[in-house]
Protein backbone atom coordinates (compact mmCIF):
# COMPACT_ATOMS: atom_id res chain seq x y z
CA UNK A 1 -13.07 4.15 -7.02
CA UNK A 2 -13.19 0.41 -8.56
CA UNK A 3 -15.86 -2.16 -7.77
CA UNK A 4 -14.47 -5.25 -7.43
CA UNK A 5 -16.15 -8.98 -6.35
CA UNK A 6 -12.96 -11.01 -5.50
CA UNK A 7 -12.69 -14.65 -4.96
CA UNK A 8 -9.81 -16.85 -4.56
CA UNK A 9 -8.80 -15.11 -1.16
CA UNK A 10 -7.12 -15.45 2.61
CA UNK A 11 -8.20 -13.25 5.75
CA UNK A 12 -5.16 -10.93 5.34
CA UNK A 13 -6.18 -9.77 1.73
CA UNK A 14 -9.80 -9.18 3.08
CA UNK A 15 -9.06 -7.49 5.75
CA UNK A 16 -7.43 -5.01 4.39
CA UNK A 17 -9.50 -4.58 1.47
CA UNK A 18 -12.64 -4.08 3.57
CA UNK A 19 -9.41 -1.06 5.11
CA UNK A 20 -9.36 0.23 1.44
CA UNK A 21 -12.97 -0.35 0.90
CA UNK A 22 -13.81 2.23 4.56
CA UNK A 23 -11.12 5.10 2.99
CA UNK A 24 -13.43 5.19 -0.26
CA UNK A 25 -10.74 3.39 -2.68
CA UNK A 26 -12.59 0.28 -3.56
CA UNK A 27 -16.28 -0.73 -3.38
CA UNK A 28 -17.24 -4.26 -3.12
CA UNK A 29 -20.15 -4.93 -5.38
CA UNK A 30 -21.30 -8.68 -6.65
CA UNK A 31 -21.35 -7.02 -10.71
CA UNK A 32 -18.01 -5.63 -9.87
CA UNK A 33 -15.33 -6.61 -11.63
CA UNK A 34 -14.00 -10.29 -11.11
CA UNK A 35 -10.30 -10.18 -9.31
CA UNK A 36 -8.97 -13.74 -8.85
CA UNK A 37 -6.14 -13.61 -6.28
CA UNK A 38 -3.52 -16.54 -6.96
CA UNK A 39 -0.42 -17.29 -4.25
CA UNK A 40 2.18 -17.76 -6.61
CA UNK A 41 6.21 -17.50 -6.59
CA UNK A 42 7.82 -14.45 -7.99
CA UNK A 43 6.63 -10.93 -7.79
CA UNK A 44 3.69 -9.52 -9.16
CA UNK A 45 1.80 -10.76 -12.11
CA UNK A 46 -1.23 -9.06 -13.25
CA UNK A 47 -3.40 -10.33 -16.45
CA UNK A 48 -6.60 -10.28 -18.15
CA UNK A 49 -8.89 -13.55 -18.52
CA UNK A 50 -11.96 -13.34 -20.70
CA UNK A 51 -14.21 -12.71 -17.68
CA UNK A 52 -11.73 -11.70 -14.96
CA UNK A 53 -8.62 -9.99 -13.40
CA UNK A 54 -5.67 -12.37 -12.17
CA UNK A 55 -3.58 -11.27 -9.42
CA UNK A 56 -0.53 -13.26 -8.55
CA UNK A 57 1.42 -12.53 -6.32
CA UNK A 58 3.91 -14.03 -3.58
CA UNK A 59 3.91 -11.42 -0.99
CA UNK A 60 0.62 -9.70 0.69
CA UNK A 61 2.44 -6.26 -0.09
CA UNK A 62 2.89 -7.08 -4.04
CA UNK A 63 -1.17 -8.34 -3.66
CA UNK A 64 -2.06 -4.57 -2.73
CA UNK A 65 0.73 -3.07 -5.16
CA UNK A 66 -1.81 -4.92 -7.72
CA UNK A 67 -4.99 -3.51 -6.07
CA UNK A 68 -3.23 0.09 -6.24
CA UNK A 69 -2.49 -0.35 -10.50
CA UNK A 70 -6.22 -1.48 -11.08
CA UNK A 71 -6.87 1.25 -9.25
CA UNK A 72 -5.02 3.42 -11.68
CA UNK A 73 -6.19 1.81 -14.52
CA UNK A 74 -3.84 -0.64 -15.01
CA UNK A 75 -4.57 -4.28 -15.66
CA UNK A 76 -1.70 -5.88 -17.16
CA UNK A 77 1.63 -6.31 -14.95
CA UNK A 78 4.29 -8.16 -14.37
CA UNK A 79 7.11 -7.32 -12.62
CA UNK A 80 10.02 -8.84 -9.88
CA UNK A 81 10.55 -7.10 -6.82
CA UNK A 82 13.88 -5.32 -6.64
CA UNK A 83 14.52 -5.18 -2.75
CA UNK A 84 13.77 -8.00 -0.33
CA UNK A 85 11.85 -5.25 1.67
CA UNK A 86 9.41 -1.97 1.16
CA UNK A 87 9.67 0.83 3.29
CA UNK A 88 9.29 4.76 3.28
CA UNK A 89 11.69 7.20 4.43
CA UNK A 90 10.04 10.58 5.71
CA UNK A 91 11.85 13.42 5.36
CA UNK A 92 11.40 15.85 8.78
CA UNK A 93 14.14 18.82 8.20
CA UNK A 94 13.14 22.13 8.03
CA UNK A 95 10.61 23.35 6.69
CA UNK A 96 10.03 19.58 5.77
CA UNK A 97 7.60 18.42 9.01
CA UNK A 98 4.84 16.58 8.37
CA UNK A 99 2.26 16.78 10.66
CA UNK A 100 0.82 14.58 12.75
CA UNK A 101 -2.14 13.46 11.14
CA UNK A 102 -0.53 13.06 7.53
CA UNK A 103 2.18 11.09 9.85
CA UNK A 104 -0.77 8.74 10.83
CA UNK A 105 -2.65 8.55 7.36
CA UNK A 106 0.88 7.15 5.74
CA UNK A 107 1.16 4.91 8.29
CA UNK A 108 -2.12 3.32 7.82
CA UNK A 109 -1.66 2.93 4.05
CA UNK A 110 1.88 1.63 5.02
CA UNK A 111 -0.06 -1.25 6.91
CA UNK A 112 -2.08 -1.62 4.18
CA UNK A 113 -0.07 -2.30 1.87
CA UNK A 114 2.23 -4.17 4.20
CA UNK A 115 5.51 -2.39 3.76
CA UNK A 116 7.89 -2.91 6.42
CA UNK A 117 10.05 0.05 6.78
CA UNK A 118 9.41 3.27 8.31
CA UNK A 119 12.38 5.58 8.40
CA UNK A 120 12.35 9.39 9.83
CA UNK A 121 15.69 11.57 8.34
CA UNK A 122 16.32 14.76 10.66
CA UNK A 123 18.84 16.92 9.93
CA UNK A 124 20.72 18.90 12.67
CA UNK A 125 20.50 22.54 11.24
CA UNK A 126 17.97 23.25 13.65
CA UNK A 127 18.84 24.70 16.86
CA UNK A 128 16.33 25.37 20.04
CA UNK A 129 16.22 28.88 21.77
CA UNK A 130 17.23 28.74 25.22
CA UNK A 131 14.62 28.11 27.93
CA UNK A 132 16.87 27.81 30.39
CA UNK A 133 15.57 24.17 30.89
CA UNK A 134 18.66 21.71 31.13
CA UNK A 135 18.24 18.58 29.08
């Protein structure tokens, strides 16, 4: 867990770091370490000022990517985004089911982090019993 006192902010990044904030990833603290968030064009641009962390970033999802490297340790990025478009594809064949609550908790960080995609792949090797219900 970081502690961060961030400035240079809108609702949406607030909001859902007060989300990360209630899950235990980040603490907000006033001696916390300085995160500047700057609305810039591009993708992702992380750096180190004397006293603080810059975050630039033109997308809220590349704003959280940044929260999720400092996280990690990582305070120096910069990187272009290679798809217009995040998303996650879960895998439910055989023995391959996620269950409902790890469904829901990737789906929350999903929001969080603003991606837009959620894709389910079934595959057909599975075949019910008979019940002698007619569907």
């Amino acid at each position: 867990m970081i502690a961060i006192h961030i400035c240079g902010t809108n609702s949406e990044v607030i909001k859902g770091l007060e989300q990360l904030a209630q899950v235990g990833l980040i603490k907000f603290a006033n001696d916390g370490q300085l995160i500047e968030a700057v609305k810039q064009d591009g993708g992702l641009k992380i750096s180190r000022d004397v006293n603080k962390i810059i975050i630039g970033y033109s997308r809220l999802a590349q704003f959280f990517r940044g929260i999720s490297y400092l996280i990690q340790g990582v305070d120096v990025v910069d990187e272009q985004p290679a798809f217009a478009n995040n998303g996650y594809m879960l895998d439910c064949s055989r023995n391959a089911v996620a269950s409902v609550s790890a469904v829901k908790w990737l789906i929350r960080y999903m929001g969080l982090s603003n991606n837009v995609g959620y894709w389910s792949c079934c595959a057909t090797g599975y075949e019910p019993r008979p019940t002698g219900y007619v569907f």
